[in-house]
N, C-alpha and C. Protein backbone atom coordinates (compact mmCIF):
# COMPACT_ATOMS: atom_id res chain seq x y z
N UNK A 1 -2.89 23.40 27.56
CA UNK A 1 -3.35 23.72 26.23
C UNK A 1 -4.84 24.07 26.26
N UNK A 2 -5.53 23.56 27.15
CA UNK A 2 -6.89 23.59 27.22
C UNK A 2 -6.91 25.12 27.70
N UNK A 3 -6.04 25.64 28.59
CA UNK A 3 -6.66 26.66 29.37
C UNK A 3 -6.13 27.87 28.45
N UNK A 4 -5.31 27.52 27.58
CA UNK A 4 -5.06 28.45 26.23
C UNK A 4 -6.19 28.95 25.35
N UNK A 5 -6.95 27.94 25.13
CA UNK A 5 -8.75 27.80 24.22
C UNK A 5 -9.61 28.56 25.16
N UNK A 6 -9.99 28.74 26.60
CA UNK A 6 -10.53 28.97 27.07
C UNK A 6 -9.91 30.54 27.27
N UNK A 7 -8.34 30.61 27.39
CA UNK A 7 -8.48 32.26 27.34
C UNK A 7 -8.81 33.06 26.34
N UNK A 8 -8.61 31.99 25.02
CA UNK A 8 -9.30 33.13 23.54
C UNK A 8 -10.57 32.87 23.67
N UNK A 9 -10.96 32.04 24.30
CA UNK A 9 -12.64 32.18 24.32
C UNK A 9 -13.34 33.22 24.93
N UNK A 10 -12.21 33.96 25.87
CA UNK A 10 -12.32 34.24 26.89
C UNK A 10 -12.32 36.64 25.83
N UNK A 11 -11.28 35.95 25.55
CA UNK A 11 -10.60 36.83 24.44
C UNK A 11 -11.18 37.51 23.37
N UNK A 12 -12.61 36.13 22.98
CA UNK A 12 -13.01 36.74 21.76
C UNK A 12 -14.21 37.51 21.85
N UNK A 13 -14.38 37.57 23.17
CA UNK A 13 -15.83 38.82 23.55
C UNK A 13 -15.46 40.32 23.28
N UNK A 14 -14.07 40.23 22.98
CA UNK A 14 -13.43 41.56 22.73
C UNK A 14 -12.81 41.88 21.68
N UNK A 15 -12.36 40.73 20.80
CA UNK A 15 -11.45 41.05 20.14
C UNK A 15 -12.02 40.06 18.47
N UNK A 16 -12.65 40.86 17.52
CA UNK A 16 -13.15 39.73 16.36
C UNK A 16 -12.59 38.65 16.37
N UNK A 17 -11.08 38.76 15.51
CA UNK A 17 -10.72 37.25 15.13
C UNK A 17 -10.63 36.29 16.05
N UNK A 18 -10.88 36.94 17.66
CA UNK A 18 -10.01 35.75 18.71
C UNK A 18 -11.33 34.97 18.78
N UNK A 19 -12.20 34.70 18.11
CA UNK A 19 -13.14 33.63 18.26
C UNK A 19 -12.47 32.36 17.23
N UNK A 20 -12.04 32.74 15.86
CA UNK A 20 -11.30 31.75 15.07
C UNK A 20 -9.97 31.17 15.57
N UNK A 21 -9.33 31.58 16.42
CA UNK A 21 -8.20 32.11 17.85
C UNK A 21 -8.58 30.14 18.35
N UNK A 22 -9.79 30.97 19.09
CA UNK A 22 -10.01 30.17 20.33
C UNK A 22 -10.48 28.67 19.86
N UNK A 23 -11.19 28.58 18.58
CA UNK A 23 -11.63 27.45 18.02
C UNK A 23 -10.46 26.53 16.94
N UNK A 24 -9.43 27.56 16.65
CA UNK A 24 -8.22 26.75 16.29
C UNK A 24 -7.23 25.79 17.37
N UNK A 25 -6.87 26.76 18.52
CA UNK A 25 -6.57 26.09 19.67
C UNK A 25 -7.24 25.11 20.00
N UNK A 26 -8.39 25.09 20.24
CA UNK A 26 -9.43 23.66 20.87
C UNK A 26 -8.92 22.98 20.09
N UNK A 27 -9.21 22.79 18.87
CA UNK A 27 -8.68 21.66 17.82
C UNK A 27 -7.54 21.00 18.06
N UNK A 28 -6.10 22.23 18.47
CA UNK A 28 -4.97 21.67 18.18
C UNK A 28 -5.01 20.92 19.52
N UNK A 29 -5.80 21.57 20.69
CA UNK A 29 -5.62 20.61 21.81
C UNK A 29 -6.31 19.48 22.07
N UNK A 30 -7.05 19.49 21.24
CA UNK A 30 -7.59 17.45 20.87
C UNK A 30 -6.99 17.07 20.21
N UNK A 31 -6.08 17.72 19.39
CA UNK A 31 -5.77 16.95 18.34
C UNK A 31 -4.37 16.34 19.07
N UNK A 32 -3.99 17.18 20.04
CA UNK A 32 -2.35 16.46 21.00
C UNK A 32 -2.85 15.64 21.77
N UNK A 33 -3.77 16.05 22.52
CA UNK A 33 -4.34 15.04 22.81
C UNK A 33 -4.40 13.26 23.09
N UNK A 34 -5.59 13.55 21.85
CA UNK A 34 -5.68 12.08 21.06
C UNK A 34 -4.39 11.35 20.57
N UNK A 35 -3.18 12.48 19.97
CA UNK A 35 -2.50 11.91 19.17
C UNK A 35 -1.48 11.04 20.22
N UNK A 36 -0.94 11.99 21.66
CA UNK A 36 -0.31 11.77 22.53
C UNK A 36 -0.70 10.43 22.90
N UNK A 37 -2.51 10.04 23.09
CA UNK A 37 -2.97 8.89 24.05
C UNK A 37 -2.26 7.52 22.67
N UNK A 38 -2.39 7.85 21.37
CA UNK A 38 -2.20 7.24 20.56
C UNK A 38 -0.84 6.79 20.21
N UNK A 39 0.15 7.44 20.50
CA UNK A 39 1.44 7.35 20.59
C UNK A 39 2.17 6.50 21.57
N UNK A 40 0.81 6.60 23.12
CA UNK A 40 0.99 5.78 24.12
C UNK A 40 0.79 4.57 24.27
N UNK A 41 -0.10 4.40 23.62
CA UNK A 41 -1.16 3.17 23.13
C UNK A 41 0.24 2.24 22.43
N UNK A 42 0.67 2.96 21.14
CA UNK A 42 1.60 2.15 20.27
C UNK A 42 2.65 1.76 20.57
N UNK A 43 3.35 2.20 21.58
CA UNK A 43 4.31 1.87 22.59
C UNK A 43 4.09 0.90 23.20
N UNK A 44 2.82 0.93 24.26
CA UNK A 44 2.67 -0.41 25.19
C UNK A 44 2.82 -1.47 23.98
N UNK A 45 2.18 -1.27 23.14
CA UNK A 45 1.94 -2.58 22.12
C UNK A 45 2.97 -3.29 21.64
N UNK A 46 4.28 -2.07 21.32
CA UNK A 46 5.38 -2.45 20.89
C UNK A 46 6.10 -3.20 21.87
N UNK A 47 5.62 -3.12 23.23
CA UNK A 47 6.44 -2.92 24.45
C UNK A 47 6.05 -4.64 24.92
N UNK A 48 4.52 -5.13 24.63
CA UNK A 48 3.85 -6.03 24.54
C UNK A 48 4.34 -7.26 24.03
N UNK A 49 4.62 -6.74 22.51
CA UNK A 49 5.15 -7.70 21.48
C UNK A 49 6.40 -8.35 21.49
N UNK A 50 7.67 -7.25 22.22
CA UNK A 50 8.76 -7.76 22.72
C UNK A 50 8.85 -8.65 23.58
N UNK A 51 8.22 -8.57 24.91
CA UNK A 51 7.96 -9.65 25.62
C UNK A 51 7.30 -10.61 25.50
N UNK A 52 6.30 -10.92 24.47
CA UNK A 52 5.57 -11.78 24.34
C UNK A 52 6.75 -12.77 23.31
N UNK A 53 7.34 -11.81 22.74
CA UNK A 53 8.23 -12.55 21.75
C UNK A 53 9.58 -13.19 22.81
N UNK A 54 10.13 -12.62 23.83
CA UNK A 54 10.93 -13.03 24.15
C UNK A 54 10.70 -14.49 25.20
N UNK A 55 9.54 -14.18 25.62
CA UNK A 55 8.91 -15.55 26.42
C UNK A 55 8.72 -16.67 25.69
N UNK A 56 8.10 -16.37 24.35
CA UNK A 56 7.50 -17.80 23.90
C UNK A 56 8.75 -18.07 23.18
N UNK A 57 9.18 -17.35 22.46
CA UNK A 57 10.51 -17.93 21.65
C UNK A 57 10.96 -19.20 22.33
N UNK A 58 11.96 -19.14 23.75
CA UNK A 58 12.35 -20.52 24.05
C UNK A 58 11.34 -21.55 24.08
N UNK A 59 10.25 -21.34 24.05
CA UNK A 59 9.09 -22.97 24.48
C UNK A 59 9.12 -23.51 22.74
N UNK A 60 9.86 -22.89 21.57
CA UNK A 60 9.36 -23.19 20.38
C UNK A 60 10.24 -24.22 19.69
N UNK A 61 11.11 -24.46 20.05
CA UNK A 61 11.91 -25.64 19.39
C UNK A 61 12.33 -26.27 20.44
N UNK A 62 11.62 -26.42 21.92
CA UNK A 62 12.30 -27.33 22.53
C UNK A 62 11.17 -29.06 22.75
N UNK A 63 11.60 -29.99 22.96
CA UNK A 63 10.83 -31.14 22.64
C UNK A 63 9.74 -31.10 23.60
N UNK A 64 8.74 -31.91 23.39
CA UNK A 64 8.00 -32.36 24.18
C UNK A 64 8.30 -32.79 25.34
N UNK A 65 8.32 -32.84 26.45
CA UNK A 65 9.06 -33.55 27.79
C UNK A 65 8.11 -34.46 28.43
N UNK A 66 6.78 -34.05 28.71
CA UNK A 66 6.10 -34.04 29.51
C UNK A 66 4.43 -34.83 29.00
N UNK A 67 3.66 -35.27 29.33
CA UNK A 67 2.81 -36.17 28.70
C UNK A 67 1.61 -35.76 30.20
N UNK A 68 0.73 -35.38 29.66
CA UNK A 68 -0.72 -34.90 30.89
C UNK A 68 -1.88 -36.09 30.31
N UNK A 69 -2.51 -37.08 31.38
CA UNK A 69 -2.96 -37.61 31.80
C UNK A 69 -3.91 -37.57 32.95
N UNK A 70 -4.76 -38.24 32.61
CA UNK A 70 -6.39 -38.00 33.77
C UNK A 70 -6.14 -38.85 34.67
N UNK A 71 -6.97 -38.91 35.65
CA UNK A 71 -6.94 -40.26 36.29
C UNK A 71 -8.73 -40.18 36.64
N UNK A 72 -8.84 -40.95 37.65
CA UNK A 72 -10.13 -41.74 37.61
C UNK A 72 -11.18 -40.09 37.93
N UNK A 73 -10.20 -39.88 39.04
CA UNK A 73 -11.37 -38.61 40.16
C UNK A 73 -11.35 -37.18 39.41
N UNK A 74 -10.64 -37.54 38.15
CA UNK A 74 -10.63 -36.07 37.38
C UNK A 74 -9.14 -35.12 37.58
N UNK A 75 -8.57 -35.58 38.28
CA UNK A 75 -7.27 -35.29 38.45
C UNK A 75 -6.21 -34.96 37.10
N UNK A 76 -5.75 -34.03 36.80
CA UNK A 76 -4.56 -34.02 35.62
C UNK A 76 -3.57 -33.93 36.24
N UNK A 77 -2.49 -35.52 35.41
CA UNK A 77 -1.08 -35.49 36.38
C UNK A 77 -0.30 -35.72 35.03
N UNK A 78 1.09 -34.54 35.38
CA UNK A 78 2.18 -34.52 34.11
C UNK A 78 3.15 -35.27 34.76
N UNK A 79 3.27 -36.42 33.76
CA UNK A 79 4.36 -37.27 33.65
C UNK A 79 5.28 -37.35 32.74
N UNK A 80 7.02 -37.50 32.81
CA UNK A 80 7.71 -37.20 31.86
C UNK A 80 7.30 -38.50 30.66
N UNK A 81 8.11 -38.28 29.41
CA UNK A 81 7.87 -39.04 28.58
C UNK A 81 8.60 -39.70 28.28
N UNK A 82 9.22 -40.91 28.73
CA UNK A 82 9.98 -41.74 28.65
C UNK A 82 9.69 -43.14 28.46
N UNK A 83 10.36 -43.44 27.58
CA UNK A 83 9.74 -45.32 27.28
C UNK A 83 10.01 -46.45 28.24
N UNK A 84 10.22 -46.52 29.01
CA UNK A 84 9.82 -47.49 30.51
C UNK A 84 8.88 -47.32 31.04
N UNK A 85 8.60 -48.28 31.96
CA UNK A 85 6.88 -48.15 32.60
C UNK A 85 6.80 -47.62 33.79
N UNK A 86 6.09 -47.22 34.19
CA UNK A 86 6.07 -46.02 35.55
C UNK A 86 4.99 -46.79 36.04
N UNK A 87 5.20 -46.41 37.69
CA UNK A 87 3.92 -46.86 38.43
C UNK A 87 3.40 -45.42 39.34
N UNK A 88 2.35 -44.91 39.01
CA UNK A 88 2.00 -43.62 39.00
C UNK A 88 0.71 -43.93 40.35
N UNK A 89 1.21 -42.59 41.20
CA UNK A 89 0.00 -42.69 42.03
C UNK A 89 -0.50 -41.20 42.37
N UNK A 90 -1.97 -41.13 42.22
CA UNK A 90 -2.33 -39.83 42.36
C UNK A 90 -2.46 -38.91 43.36
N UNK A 91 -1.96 -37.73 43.25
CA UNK A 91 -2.25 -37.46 44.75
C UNK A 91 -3.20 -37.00 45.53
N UNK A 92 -4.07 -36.95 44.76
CA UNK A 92 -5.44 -36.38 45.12
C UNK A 92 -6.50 -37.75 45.74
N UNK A 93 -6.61 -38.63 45.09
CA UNK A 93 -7.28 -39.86 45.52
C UNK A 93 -6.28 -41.08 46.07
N UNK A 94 -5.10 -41.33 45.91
CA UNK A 94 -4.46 -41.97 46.05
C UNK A 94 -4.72 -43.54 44.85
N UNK A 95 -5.15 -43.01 43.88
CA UNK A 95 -5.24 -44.04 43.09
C UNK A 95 -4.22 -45.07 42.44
N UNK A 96 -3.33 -46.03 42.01
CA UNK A 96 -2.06 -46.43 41.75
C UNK A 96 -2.65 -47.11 40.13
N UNK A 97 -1.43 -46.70 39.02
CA UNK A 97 -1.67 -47.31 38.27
C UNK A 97 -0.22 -47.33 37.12
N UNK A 98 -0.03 -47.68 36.33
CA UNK A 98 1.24 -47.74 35.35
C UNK A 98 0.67 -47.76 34.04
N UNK A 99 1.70 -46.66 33.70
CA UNK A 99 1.58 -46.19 32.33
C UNK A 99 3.04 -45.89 31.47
């Protein structure tokens, strides 16, 4: 499309109107352009939103399982959540403790 603008540009050293020619073309070829990159743009997004929707959906009504906890050396350790007492040891320091 571009090299269309450039032949009435090319065109209008000879010919009156092909200067209004050559400056209508430029237009229409920014204007596909832009519109094309914009069309592309709205797609990924759409394309985005589906998957973002299909991932988080299952994490949204399912329970809590899991309970994250520090320990001394800065360590974060996920432990399930269950009401009995656990005797937990870290694996990073080897620290032992129940929770």
């Amino acid at each position: 499309m571009i090299a269309v603008a450039v032949v009435a540009c090319v065109i209008s050293f000879f010919v009156p109107y092909a200067l209004l020619v050559a400056v209508v073309c430029g237009m229409f070829a920014v204007v596909m352009y832009y519109g094309s990159a914009g069309i592309a743009v709205w797609k990924y997004d759409r394309w985005l939103d589906a998957c973002v929707k299909k991932y988080l959906k299952p994490l949204e009504g399912r329970p809590v399982t899991k309970e994250i906890i520090r320990c001394r050396c800065g360590q974060e350790l996920r432990i399930p959540c269950i009401t009995k007492r656990l005797k937990i040891t870290c694996p990073t320091c080897g620290a032992e403790f129940e929770h």
